[in-house]
PDB file of N, CA and C in Angstrom:
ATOM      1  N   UNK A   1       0.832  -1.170   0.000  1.00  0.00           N
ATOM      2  CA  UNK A   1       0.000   0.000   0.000  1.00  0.00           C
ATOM      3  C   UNK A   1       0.882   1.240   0.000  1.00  0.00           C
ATOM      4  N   UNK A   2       0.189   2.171  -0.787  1.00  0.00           N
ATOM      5  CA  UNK A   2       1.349   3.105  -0.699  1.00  0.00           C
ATOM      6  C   UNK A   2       1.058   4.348   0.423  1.00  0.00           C
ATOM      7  N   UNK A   3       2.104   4.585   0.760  1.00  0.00           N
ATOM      8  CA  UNK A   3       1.803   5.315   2.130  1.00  0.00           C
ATOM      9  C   UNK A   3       1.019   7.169   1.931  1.00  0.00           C
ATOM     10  N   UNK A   4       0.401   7.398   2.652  1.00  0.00           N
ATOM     11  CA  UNK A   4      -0.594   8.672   2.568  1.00  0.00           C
ATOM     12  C   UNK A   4      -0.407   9.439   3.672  1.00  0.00           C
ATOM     13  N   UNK A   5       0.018  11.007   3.484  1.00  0.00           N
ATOM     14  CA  UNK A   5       0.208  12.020   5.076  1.00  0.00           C
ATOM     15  C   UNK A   5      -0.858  11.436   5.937  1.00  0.00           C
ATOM     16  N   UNK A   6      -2.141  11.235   5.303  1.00  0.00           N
ATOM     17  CA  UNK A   6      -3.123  11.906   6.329  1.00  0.00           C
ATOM     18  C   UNK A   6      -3.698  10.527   6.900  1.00  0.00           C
ATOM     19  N   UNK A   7      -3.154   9.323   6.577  1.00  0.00           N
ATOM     20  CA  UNK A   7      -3.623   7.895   7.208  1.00  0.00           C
ATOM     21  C   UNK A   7      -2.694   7.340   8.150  1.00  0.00           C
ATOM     22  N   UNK A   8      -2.816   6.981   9.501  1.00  0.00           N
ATOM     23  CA  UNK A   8      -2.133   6.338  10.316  1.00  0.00           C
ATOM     24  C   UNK A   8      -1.557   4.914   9.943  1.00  0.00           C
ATOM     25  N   UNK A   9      -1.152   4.479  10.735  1.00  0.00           N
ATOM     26  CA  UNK A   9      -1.011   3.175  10.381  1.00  0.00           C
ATOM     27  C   UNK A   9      -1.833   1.817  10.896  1.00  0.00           C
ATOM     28  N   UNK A  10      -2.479   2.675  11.785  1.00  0.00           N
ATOM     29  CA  UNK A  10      -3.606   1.746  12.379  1.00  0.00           C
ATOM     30  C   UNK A  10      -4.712   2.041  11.791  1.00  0.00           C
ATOM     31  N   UNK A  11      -5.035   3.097  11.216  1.00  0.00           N
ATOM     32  CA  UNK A  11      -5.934   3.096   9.877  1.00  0.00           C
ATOM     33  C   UNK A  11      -5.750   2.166   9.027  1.00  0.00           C
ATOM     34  N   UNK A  12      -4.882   2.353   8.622  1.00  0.00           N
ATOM     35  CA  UNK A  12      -4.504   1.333   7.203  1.00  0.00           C
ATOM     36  C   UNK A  12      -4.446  -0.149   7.720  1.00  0.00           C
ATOM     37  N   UNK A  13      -3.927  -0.682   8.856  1.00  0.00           N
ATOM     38  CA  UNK A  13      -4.548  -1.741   9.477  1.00  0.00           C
ATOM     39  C   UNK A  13      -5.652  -1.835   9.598  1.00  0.00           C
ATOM     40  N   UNK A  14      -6.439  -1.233  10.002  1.00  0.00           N
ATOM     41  CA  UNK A  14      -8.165  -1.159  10.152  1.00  0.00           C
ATOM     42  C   UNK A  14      -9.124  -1.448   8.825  1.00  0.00           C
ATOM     43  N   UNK A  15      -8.438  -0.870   7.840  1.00  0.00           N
ATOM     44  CA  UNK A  15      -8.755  -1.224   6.625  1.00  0.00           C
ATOM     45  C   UNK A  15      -8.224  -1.936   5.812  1.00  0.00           C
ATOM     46  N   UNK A  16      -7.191  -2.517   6.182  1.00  0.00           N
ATOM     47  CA  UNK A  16      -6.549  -4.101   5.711  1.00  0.00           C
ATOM     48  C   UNK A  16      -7.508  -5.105   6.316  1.00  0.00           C
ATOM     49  N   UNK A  17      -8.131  -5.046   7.632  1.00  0.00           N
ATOM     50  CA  UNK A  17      -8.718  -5.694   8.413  1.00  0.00           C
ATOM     51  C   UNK A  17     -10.106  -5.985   7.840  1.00  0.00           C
ATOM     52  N   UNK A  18     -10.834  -4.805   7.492  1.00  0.00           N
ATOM     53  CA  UNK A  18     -12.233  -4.721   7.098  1.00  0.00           C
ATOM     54  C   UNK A  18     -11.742  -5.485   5.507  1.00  0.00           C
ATOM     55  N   UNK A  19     -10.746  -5.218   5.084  1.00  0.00           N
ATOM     56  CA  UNK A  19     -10.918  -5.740   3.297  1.00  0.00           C
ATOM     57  C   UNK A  19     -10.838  -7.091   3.733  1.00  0.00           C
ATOM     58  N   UNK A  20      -9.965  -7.398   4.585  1.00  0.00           N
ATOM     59  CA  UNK A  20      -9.939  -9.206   4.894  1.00  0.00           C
ATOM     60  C   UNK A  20     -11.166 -10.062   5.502  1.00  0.00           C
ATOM     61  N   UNK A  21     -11.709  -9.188   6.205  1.00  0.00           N
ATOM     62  CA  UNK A  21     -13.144  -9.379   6.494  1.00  0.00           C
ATOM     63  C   UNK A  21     -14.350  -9.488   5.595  1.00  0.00           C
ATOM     64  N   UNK A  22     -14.587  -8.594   4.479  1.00  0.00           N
ATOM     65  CA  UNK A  22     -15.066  -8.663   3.471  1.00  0.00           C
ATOM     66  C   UNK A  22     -15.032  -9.799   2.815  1.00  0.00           C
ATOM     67  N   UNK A  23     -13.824 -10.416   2.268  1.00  0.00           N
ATOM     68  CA  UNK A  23     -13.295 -11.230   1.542  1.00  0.00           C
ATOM     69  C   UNK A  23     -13.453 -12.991   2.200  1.00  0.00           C
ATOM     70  N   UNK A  24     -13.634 -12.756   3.483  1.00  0.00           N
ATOM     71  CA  UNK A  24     -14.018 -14.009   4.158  1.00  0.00           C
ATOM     72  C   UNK A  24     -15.817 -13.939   4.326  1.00  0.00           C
ATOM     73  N   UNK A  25     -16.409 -13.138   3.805  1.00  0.00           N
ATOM     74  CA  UNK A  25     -17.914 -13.214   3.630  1.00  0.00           C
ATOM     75  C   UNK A  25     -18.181 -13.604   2.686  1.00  0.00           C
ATOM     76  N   UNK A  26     -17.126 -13.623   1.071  1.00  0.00           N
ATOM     77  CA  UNK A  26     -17.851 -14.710  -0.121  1.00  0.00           C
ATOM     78  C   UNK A  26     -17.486 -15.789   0.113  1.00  0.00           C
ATOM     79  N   UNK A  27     -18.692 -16.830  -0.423  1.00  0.00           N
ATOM     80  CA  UNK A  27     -18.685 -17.923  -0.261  1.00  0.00           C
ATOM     81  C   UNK A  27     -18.148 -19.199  -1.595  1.00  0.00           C
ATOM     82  N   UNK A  28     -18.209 -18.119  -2.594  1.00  0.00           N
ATOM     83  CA  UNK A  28     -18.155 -19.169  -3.941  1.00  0.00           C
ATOM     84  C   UNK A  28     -17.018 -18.751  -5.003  1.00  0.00           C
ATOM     85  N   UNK A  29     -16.720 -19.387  -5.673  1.00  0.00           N
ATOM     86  CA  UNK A  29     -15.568 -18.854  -6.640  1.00  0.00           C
ATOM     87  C   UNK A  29     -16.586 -17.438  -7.686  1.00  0.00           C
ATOM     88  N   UNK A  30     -17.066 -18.098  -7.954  1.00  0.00           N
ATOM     89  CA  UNK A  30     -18.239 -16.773  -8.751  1.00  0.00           C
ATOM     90  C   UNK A  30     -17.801 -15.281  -7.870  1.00  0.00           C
ATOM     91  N   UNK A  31     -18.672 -15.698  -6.702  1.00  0.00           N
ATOM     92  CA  UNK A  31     -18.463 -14.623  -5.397  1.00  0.00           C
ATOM     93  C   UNK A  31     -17.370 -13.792  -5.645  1.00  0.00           C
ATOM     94  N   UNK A  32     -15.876 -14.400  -5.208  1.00  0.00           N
ATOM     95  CA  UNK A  32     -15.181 -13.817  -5.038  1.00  0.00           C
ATOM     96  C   UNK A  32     -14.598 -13.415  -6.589  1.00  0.00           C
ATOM     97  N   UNK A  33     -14.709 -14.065  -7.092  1.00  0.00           N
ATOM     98  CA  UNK A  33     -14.416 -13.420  -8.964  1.00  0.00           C
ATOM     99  C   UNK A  33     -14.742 -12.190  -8.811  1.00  0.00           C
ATOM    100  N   UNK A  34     -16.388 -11.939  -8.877  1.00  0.00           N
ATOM    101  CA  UNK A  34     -17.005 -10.299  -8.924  1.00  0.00           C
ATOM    102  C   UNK A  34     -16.394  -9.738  -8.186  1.00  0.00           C
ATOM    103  N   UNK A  35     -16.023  -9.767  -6.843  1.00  0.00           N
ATOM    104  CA  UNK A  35     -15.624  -8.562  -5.780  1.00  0.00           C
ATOM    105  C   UNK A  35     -14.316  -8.641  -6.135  1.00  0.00           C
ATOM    106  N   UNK A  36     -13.608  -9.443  -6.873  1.00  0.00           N
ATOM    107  CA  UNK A  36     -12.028  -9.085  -7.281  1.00  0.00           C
ATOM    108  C   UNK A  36     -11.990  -8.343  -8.350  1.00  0.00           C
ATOM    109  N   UNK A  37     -12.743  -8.372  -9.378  1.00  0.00           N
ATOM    110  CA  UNK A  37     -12.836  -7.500 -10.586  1.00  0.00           C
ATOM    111  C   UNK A  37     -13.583  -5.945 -10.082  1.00  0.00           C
ATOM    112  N   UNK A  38     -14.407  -6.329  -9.171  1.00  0.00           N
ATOM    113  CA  UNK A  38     -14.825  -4.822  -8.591  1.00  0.00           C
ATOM    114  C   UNK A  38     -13.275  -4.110  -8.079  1.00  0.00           C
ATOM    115  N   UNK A  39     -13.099  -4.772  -6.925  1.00  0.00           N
ATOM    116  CA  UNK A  39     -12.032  -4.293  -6.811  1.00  0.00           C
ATOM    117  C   UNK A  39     -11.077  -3.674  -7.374  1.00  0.00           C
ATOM    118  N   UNK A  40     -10.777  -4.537  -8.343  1.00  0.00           N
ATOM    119  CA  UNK A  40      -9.323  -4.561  -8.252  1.00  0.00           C
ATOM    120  C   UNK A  40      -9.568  -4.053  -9.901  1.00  0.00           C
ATOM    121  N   UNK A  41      -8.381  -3.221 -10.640  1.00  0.00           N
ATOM    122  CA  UNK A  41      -7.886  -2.822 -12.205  1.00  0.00           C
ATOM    123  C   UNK A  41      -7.712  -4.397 -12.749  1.00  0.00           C
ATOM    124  N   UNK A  42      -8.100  -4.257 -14.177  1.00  0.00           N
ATOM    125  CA  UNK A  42      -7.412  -5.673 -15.111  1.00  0.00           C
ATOM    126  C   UNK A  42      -6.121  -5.883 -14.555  1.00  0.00           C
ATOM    127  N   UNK A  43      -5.027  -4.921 -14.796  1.00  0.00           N
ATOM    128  CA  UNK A  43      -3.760  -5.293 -14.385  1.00  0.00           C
ATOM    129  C   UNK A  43      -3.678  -5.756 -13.354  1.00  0.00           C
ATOM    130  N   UNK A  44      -4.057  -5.255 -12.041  1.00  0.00           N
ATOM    131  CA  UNK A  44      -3.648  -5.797 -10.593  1.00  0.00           C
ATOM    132  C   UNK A  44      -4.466  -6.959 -10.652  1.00  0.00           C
ATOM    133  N   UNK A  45      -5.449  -7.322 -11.533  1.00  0.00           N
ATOM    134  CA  UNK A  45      -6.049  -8.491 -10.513  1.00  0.00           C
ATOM    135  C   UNK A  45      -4.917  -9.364 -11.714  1.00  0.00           C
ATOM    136  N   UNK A  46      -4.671  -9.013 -12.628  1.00  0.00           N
ATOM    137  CA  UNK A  46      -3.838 -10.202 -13.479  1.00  0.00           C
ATOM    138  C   UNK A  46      -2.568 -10.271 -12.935  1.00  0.00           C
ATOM    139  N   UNK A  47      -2.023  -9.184 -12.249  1.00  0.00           N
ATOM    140  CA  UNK A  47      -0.533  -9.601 -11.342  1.00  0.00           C
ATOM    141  C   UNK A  47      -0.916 -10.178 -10.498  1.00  0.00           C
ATOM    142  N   UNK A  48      -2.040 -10.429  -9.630  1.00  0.00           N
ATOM    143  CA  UNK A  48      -2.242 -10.967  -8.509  1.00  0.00           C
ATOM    144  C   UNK A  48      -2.395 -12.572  -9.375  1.00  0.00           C
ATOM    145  N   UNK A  49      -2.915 -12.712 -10.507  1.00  0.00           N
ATOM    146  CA  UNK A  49      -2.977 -14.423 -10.786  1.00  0.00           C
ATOM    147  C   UNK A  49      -2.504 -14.724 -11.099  1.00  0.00           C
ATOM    148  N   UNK A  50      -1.005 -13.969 -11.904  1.00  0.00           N
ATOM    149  CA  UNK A  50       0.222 -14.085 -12.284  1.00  0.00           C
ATOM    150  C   UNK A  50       0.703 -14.645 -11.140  1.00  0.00           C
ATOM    151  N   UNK A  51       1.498 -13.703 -10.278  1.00  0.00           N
ATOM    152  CA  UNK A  51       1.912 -14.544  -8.983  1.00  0.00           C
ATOM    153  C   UNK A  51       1.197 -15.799  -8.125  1.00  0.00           C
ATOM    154  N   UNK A  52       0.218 -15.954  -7.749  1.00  0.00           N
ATOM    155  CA  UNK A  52      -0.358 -17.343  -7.826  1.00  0.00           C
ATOM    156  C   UNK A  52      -0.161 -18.283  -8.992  1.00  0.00           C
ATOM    157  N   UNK A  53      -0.121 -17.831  -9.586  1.00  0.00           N
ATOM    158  CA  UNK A  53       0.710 -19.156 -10.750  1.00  0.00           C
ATOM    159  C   UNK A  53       1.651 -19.580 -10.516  1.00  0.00           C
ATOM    160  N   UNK A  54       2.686 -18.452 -10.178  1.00  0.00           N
ATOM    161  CA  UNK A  54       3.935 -18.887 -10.113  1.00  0.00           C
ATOM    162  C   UNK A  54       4.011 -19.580  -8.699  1.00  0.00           C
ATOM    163  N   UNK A  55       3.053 -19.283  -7.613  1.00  0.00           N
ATOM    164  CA  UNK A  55       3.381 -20.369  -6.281  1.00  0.00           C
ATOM    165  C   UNK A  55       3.141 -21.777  -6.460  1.00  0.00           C
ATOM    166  N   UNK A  56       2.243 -22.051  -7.812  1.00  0.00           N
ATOM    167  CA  UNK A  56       2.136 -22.985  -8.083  1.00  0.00           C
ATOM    168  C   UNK A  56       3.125 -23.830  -8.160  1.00  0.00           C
ATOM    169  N   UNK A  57       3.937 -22.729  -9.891  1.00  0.00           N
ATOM    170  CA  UNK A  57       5.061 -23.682 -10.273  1.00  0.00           C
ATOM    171  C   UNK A  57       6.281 -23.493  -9.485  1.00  0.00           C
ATOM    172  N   UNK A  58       6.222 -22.640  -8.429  1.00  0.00           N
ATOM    173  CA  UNK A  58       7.191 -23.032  -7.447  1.00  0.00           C
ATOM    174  C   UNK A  58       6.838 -24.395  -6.540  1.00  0.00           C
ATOM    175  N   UNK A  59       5.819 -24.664  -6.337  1.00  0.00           N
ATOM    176  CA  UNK A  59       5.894 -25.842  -5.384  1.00  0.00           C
ATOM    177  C   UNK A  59       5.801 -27.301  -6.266  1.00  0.00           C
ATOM    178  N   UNK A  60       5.534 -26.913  -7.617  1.00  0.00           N
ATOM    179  CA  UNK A  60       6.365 -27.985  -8.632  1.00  0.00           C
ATOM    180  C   UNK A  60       7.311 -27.906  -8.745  1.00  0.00           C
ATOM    181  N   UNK A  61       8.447 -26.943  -8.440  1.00  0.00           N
ATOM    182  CA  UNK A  61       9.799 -27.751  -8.026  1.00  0.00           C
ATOM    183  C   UNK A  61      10.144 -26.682  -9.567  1.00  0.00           C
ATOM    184  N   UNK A  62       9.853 -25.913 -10.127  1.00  0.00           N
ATOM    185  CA  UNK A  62       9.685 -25.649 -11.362  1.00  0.00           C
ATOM    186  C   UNK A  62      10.926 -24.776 -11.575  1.00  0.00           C
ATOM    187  N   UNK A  63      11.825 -24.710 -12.369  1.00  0.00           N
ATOM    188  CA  UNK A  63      12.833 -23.538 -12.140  1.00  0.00           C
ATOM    189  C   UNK A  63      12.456 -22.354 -12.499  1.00  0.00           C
ATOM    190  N   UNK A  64      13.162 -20.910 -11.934  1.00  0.00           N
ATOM    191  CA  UNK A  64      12.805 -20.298 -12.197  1.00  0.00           C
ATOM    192  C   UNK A  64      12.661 -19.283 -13.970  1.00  0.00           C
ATOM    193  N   UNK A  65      13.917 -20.160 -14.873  1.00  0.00           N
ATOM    194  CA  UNK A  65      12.980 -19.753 -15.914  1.00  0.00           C
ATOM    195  C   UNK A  65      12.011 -20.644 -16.995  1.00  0.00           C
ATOM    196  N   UNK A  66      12.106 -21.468 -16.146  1.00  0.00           N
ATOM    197  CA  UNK A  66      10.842 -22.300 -16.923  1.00  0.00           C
ATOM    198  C   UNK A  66       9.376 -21.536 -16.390  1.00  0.00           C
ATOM    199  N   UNK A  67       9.551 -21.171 -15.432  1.00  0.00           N
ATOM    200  CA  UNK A  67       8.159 -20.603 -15.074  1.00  0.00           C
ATOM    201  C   UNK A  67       8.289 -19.182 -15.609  1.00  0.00           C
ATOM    202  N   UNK A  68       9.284 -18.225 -15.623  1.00  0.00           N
ATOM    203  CA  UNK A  68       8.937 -17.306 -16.691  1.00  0.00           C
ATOM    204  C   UNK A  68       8.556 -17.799 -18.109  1.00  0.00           C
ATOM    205  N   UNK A  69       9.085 -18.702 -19.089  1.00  0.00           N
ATOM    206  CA  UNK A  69       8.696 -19.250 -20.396  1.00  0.00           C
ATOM    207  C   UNK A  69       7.285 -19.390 -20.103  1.00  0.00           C
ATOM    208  N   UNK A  70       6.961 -20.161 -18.916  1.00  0.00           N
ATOM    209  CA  UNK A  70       5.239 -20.575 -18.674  1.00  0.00           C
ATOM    210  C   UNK A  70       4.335 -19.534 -18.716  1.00  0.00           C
ATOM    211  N   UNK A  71       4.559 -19.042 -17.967  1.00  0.00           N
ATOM    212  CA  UNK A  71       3.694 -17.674 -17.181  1.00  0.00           C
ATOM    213  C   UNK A  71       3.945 -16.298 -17.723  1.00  0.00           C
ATOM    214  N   UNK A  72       5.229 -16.007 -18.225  1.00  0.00           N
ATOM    215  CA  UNK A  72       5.444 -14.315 -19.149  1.00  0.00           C
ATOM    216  C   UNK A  72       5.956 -13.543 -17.822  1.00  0.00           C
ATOM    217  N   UNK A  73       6.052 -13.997 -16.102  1.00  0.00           N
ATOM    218  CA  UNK A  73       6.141 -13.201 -15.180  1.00  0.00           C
ATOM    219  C   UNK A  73       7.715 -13.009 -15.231  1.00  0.00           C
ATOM    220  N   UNK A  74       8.153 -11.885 -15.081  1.00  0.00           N
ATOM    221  CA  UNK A  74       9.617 -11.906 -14.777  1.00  0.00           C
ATOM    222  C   UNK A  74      10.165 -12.345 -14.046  1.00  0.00           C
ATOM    223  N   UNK A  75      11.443 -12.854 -14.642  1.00  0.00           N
ATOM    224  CA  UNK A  75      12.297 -13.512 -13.454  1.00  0.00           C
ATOM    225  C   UNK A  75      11.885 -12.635 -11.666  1.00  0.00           C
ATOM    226  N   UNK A  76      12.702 -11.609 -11.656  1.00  0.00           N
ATOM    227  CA  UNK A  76      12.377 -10.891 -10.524  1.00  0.00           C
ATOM    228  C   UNK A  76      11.206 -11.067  -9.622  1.00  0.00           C
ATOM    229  N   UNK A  77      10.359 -10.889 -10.439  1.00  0.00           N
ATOM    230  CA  UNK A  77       8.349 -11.058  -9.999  1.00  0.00           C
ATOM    231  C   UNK A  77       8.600 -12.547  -8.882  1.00  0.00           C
ATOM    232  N   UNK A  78       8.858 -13.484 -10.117  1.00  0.00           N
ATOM    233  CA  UNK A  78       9.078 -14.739  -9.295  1.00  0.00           C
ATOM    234  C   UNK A  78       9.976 -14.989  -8.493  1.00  0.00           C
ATOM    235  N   UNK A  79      11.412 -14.420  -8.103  1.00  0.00           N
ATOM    236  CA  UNK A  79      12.232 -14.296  -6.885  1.00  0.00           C
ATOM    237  C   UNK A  79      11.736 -13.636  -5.940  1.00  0.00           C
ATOM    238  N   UNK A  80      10.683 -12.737  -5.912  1.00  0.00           N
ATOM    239  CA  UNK A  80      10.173 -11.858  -5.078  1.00  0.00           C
ATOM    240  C   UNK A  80       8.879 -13.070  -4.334  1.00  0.00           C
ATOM    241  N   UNK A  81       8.382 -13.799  -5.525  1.00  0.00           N
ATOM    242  CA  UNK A  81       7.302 -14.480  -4.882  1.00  0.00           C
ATOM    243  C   UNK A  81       7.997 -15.488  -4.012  1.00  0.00           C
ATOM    244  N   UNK A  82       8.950 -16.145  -4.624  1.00  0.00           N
ATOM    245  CA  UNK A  82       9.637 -16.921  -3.920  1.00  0.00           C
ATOM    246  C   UNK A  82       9.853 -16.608  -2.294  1.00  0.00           C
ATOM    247  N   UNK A  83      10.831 -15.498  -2.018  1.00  0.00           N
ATOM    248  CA  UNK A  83      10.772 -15.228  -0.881  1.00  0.00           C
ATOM    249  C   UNK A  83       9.537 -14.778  -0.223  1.00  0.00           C
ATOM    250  N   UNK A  84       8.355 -14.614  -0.712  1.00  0.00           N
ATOM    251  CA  UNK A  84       7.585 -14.576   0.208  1.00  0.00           C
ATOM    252  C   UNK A  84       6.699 -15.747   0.734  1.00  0.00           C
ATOM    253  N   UNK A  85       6.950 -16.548  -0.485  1.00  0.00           N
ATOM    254  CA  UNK A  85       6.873 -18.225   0.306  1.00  0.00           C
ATOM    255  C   UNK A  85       7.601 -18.756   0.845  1.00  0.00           C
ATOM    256  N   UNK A  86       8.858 -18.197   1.039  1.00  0.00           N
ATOM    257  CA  UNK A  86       9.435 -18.689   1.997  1.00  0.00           C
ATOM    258  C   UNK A  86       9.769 -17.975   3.548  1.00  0.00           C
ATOM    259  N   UNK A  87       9.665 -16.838   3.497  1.00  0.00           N
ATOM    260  CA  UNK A  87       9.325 -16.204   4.530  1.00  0.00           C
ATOM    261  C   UNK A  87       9.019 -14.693   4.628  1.00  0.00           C
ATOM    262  N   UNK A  88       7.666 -15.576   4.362  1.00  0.00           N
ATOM    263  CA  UNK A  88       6.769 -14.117   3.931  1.00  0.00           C
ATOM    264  C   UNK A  88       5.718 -14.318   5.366  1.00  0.00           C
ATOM    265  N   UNK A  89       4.588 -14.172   5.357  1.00  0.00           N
ATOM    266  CA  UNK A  89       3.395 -14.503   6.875  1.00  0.00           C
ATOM    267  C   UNK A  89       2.848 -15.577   6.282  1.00  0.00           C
ATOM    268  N   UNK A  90       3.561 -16.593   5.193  1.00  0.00           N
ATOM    269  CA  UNK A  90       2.460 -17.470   5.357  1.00  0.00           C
ATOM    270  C   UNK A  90       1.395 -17.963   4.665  1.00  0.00           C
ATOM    271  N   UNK A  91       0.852 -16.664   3.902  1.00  0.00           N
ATOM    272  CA  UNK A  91      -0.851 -16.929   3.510  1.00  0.00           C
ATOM    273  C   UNK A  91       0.057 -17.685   2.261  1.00  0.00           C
ATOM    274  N   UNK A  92       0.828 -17.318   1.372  1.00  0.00           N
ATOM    275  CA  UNK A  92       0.575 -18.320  -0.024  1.00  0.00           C
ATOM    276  C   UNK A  92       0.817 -19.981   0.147  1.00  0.00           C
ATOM    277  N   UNK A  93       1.446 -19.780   1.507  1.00  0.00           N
ATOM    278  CA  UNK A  93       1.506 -21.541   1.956  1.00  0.00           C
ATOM    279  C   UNK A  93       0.906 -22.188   2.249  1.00  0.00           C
ATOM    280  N   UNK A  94      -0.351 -21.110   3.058  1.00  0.00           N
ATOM    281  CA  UNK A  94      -1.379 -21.823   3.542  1.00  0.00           C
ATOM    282  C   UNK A  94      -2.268 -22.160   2.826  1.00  0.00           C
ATOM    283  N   UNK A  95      -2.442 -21.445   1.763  1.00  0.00           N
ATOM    284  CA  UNK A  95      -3.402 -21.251   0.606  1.00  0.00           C
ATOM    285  C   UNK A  95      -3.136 -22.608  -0.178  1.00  0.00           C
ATOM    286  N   UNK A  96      -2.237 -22.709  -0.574  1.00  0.00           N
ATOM    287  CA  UNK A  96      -1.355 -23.971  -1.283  1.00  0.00           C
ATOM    288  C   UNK A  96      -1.712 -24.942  -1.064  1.00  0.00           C
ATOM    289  N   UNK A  97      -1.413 -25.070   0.553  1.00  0.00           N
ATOM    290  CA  UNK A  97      -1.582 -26.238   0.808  1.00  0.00           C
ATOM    291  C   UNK A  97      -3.230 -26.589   1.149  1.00  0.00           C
ATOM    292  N   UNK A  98      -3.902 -25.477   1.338  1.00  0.00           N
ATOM    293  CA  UNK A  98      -4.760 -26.105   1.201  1.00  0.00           C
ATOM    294  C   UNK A  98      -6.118 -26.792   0.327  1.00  0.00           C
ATOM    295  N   UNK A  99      -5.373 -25.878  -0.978  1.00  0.00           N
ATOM    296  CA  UNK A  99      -6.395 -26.669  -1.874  1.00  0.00           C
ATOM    297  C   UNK A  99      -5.537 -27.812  -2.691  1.00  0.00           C
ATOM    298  N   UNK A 100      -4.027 -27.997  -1.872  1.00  0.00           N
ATOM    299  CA  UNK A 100      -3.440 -29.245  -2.625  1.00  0.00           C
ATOM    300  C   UNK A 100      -4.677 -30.261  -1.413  1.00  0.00           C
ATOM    301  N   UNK A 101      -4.817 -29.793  -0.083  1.00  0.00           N
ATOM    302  CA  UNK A 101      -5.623 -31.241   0.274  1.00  0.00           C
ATOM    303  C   UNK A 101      -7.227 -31.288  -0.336  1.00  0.00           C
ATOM    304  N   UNK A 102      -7.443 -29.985  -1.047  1.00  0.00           N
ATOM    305  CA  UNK A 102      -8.920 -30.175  -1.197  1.00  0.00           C
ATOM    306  C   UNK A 102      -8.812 -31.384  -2.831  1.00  0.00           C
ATOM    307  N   UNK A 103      -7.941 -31.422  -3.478  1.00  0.00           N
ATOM    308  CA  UNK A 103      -7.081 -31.381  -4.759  1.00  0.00           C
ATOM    309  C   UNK A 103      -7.561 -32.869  -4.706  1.00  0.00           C
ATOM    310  N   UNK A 104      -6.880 -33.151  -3.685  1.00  0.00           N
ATOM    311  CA  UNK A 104      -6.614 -34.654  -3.045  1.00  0.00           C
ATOM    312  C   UNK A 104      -7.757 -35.479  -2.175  1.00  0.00           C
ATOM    313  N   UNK A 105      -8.095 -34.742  -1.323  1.00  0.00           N
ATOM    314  CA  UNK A 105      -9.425 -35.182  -0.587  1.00  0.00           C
ATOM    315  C   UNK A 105     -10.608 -35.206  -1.381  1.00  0.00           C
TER     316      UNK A 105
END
């Protein structure tokens, strides 16, 4: 987020909070499709599925420029995603893993 004089930082927490809140009230892929395209510009929501791609073909073991050839994301993009799967807070791991068990179950 980019930073603003007139917003605290517990503002901008507060409203990281309410968007995460929001986002745990849709229930369906449909659901959350619409409120991501509301949201979000063509571009950002396509960097945002860009990088989920690439957590993909990172946890296929995938190198990193085979997954640029795959995906069109830049090398960089994907070293950046990288470290945040590896120690980032978490969510793309958790995310991962959990529709590898829904995948599976």
């Amino acid at each position: 987020m980019k930073p603003h004089k007139n917003i605290s930082d517990r503002q901008e927490s507060l409203a990281e909070q309410r968007l995460a809140e929001a986002l745990l009230t849709l229930r369906t892929v449909s659901e959350c499709r619409a409120f991501l395209r509301d949201l979000c510009s063509p571009a950002e929501l396509q960097a945002m599925a860009d990088r989920w791609a690439v957590v993909r073909d990172l946890g296929r073991g995938l190198p990193y420029r085979e997954i640029h050839d795959r995906t069109g994301v830049s090398v960089t993009t994907i070293g950046r995603v990288a470290r945040y799967l590896a120690l980032g807070n978490g969510g793309y791991a958790l995310a991962a893993r959990r529709l590898g068990a829904n995948a599976h179950g």
